[in-house]
N, C-alpha and C. Protein backbone atom coordinates (compact mmCIF):
# COMPACT_ATOMS: atom_id res chain seq x y z
N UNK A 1 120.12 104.63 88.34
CA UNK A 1 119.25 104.40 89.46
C UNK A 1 117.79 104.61 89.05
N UNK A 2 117.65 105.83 88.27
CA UNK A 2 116.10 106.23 87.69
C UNK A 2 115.87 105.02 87.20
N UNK A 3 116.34 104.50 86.10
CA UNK A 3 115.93 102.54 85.06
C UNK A 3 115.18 101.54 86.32
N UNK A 4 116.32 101.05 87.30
CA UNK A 4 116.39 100.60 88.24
C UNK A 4 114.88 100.67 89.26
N UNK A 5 114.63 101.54 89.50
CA UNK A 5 113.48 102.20 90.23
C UNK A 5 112.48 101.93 89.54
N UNK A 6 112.52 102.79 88.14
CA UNK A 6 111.32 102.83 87.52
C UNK A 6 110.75 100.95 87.35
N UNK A 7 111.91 99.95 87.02
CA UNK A 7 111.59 98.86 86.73
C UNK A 7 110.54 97.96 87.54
N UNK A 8 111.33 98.52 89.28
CA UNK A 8 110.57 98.15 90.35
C UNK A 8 109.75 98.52 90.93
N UNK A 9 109.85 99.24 90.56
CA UNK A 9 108.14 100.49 91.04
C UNK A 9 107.17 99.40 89.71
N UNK A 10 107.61 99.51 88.96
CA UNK A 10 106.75 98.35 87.79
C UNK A 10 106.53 97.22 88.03
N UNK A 11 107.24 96.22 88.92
CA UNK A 11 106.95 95.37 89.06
C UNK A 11 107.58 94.01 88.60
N UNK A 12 109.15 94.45 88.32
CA UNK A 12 109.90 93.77 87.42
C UNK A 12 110.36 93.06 88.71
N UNK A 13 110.51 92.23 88.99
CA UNK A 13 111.22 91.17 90.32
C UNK A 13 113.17 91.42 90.14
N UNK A 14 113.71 91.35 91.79
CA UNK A 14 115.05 91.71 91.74
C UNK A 14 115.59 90.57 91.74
N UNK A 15 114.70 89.56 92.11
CA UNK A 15 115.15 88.52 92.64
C UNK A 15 114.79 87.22 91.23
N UNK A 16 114.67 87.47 90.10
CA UNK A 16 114.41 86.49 88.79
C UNK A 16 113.62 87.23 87.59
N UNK A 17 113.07 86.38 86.98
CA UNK A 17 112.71 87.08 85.80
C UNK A 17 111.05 86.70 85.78
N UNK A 18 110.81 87.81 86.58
CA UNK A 18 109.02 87.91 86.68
C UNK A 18 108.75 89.35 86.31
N UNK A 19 107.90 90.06 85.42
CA UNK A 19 107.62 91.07 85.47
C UNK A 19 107.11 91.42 83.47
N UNK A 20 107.08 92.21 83.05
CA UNK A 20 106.11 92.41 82.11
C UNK A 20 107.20 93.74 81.45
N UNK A 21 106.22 94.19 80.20
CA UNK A 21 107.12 94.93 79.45
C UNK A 21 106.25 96.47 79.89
N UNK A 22 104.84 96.22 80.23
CA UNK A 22 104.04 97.31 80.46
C UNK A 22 104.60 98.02 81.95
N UNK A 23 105.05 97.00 82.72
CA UNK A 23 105.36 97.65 84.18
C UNK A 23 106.08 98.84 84.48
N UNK A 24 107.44 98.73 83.71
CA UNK A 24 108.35 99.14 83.79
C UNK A 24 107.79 100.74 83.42
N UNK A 25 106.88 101.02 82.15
CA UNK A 25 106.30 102.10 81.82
C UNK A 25 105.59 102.56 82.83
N UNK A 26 104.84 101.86 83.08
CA UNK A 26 103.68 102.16 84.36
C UNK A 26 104.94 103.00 85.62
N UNK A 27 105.58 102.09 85.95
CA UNK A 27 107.00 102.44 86.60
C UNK A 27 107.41 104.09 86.79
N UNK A 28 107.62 104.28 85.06
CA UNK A 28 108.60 105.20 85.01
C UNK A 28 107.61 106.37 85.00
N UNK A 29 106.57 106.48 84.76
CA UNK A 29 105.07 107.37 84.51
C UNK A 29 105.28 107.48 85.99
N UNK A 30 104.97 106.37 87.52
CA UNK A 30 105.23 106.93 88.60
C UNK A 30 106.25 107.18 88.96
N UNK A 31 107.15 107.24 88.72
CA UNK A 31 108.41 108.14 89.46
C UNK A 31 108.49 109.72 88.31
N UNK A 32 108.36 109.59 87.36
CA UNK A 32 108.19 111.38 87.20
C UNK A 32 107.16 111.74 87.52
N UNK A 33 106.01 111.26 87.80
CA UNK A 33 105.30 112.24 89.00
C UNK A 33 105.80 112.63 89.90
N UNK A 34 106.74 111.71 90.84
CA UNK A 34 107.11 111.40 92.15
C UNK A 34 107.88 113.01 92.07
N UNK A 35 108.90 112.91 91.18
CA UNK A 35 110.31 113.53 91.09
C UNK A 35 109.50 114.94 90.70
N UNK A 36 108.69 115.03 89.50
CA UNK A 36 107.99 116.64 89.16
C UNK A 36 107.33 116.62 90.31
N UNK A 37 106.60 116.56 91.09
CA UNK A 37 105.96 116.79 92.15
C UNK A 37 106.66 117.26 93.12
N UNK A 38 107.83 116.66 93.42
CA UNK A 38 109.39 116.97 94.39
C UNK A 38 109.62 118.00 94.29
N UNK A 39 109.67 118.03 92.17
CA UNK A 39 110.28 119.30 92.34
C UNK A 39 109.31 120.74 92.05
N UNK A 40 107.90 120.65 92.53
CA UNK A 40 107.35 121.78 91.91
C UNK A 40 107.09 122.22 93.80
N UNK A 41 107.38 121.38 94.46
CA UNK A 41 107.78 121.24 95.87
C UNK A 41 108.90 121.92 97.00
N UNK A 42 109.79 122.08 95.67
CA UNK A 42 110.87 122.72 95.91
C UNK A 42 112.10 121.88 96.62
N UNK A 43 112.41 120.11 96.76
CA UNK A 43 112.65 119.63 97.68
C UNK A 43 113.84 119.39 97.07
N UNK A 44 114.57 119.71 97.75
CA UNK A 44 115.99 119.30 97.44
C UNK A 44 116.35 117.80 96.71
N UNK A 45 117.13 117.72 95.54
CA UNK A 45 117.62 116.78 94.58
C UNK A 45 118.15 115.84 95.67
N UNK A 46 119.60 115.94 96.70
CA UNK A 46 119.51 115.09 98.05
C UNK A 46 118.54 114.22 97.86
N UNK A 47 117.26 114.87 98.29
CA UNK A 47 116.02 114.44 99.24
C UNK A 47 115.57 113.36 98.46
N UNK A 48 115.50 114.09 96.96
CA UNK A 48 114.65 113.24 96.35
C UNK A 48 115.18 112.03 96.06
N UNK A 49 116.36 112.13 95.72
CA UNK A 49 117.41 110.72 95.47
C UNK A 49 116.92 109.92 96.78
N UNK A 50 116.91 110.40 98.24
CA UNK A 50 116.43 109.46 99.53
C UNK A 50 115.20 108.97 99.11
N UNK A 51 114.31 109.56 98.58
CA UNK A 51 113.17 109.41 98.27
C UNK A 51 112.50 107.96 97.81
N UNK A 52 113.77 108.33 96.22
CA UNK A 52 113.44 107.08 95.60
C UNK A 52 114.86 106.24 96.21
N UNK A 53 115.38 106.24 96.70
CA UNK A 53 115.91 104.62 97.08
C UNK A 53 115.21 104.03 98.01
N UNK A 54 114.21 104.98 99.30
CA UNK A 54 113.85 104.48 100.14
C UNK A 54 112.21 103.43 99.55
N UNK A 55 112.02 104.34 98.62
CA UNK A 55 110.92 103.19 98.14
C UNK A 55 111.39 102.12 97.16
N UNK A 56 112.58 101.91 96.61
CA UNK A 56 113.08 100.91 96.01
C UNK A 56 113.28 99.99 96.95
N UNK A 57 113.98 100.09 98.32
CA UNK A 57 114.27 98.82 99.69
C UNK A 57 112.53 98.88 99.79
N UNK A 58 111.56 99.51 99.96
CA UNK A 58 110.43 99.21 100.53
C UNK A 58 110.08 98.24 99.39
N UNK A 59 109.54 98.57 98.59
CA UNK A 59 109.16 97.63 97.20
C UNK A 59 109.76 96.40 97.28
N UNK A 60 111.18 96.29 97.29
CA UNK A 60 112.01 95.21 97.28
C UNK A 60 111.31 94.42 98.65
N UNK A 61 111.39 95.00 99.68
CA UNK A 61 110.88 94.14 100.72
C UNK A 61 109.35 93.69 100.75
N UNK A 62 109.06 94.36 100.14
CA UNK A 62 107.88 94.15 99.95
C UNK A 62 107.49 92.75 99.06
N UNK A 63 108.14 92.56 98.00
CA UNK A 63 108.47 91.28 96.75
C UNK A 63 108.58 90.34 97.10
N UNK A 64 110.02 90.52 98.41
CA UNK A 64 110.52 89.21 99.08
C UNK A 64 109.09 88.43 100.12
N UNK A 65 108.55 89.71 100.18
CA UNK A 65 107.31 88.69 101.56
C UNK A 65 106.69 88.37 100.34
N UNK A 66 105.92 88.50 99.17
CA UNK A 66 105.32 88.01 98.40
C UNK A 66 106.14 86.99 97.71
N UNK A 67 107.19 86.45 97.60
CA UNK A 67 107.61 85.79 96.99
C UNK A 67 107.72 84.11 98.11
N UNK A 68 107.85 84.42 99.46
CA UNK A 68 108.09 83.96 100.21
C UNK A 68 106.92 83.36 100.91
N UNK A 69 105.94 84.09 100.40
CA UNK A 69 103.98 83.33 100.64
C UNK A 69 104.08 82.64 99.59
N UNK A 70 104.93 82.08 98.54
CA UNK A 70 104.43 81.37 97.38
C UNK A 70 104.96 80.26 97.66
């Protein structure tokens, strides 16, 4: 799920093959902030897993309206 996330938080498309080799880094640099931040937070592992799926459907929905203005 972490790969997954990090890819789309980067900018890698779910829906074809749009996205870059830098993203995915960029990606994974923001979700261990996300997750060390969580956890210097004290927030339950649970939580954080909600965390990042809920911004993986946001992102994702987010793609589809941009993909769908094109």
């Amino acid at each position: 799920m972490q790969a997954i996330a990090s890819s789309v938080i980067g900018g890698t498309s779910l829906f074809g093959a749009v996205g870059s080799v830098h993203g995915p880094l960029l990606g994974a640099f923001i979700l261990a902030t996300i997750n060390n931040g969580a956890n210097l937070l004290n927030v339950n592992a649970f939580w954080q897993r909600i965390i990042t799926g809920v911004l993986i459907i946001v992102i994702v929905y987010f793609d589809g309206l941009r993909r769908r203005g094109k």
